[in-house]
C-alpha atoms as a PDB file:
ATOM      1  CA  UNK A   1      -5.248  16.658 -12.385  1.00  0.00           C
ATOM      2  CA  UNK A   2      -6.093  17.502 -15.978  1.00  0.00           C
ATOM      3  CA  UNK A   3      -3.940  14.405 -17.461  1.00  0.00           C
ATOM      4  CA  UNK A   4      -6.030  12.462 -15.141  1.00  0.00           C
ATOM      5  CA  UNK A   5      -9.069  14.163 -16.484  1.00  0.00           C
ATOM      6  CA  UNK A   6      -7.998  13.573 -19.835  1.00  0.00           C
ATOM      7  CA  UNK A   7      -7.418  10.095 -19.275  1.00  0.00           C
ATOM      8  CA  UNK A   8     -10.641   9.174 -17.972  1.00  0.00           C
ATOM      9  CA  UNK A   9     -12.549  11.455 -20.708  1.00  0.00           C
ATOM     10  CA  UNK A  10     -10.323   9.512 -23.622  1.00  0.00           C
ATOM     11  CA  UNK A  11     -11.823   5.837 -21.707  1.00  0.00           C
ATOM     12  CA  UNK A  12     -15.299   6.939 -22.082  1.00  0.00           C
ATOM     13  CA  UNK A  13     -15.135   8.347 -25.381  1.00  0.00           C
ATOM     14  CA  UNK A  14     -12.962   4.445 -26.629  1.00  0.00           C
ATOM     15  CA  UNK A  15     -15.983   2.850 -24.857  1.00  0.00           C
ATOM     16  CA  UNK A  16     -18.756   4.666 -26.716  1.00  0.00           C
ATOM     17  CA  UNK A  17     -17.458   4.612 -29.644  1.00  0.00           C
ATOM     18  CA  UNK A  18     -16.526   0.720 -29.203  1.00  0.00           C
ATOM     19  CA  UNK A  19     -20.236   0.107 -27.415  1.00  0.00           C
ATOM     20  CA  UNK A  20     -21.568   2.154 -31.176  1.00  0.00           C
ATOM     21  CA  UNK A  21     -19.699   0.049 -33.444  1.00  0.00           C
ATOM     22  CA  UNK A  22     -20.610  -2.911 -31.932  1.00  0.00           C
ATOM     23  CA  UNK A  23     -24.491  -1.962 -31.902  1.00  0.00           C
ATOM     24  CA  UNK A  24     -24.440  -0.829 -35.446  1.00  0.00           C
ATOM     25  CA  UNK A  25     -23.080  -4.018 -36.548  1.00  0.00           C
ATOM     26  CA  UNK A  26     -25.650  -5.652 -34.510  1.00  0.00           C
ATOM     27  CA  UNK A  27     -28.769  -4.258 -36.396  1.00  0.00           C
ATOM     28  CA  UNK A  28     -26.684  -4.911 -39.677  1.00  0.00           C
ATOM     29  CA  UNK A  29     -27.200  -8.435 -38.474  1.00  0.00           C
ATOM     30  CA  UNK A  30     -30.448  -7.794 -37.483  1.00  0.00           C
ATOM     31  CA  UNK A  31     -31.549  -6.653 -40.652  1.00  0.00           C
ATOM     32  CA  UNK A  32     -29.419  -8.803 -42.975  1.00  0.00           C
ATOM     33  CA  UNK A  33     -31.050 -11.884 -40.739  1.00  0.00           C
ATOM     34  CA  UNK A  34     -34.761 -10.513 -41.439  1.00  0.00           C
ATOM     35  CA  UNK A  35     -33.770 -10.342 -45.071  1.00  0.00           C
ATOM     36  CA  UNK A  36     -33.081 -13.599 -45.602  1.00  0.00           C
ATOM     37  CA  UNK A  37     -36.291 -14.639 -43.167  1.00  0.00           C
ATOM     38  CA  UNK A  38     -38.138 -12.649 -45.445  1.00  0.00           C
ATOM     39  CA  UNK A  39     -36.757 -13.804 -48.374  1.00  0.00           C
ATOM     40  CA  UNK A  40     -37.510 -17.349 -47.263  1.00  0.00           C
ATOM     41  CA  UNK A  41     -41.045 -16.514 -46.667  1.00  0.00           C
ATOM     42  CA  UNK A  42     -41.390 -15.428 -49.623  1.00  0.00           C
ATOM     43  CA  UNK A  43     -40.022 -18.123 -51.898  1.00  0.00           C
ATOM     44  CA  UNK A  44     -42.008 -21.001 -49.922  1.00  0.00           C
ATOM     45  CA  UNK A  45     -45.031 -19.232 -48.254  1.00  0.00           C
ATOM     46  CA  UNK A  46     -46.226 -16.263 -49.681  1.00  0.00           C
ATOM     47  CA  UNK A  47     -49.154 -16.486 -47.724  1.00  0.00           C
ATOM     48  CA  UNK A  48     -47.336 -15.807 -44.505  1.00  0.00           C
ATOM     49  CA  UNK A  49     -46.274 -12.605 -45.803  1.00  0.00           C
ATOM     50  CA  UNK A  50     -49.023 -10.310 -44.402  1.00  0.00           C
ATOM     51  CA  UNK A  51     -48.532 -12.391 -40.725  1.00  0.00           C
ATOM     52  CA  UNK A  52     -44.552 -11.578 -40.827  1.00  0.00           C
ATOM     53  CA  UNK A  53     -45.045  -7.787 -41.590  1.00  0.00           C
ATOM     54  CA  UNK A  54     -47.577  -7.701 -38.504  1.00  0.00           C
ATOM     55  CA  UNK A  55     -45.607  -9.767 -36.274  1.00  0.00           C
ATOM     56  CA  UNK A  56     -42.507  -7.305 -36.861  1.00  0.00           C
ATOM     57  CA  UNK A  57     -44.453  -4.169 -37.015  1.00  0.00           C
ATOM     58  CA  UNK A  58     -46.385  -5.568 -33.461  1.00  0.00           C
ATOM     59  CA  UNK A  59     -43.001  -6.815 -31.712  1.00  0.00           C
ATOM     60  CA  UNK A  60     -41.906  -3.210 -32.899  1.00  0.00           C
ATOM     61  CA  UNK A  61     -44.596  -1.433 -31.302  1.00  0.00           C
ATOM     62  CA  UNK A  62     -44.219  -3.585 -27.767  1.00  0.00           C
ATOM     63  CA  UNK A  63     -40.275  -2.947 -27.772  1.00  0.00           C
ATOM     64  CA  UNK A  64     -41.354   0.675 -28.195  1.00  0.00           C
ATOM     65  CA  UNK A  65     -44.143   0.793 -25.076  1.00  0.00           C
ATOM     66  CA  UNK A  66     -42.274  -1.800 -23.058  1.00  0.00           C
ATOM     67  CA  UNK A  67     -38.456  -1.275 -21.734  1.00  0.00           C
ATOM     68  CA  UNK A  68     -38.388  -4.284 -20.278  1.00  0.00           C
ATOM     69  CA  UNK A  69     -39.473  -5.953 -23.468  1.00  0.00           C
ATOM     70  CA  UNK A  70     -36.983  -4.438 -25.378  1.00  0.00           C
ATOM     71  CA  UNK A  71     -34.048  -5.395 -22.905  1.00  0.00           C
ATOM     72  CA  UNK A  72     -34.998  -9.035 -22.840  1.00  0.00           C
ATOM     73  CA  UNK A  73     -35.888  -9.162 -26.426  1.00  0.00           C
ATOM     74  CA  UNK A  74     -32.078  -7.758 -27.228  1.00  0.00           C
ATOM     75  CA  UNK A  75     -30.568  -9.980 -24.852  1.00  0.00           C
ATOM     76  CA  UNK A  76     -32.151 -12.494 -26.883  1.00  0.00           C
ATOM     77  CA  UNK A  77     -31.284 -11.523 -30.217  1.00  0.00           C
ATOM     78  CA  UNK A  78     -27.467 -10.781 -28.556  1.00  0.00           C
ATOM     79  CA  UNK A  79     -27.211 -14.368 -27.266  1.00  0.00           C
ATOM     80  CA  UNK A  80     -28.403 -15.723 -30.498  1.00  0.00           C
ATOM     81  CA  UNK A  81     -25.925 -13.539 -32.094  1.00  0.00           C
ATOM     82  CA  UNK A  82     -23.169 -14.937 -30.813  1.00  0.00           C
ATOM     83  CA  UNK A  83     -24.393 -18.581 -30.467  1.00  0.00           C
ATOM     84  CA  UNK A  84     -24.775 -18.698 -34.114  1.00  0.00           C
END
């Protein structure tokens, strides 16, 4: 019984630790994608700079309220992810 125990404790902890790495790297991408969006902004439309800071900051704010929001909008992100 406690081998089985074991077993089944060592699964969940390999599919945390996998499900962490994988998110981590995910908001790496994230972040390294809104660097070079910002970074683009910048160089050709630096008057679209105030309008990207409060389109983050708001889609930040609705992710927070909203669960549902914040699923669909990381499905979204995940899908473009790995389509790209």
């Amino acid at each position: 019984m406690a081998g089985l125990l074991e077993d089944i404790g060592q699964r969940i902890m390999e599919s945390v630790t996998l499900s962490l790495r994988r998110f981590t790297a995910f908001l790496f991408l994230l972040f390294t994608g809104g660097l070079a969006l910002g970074w683009h902004i910048t160089t050709t439309n630096p008057q679209l700079i105030p309008l990207a800071i409060l389109l983050t900051l708001g889609l930040a704010v609705l992710a927070y309220v909203s669960t549902a929001f914040a699923t669909i909008a990381f499905i979204v992100l995940a899908i473009i992810l790995f389509v790209l």
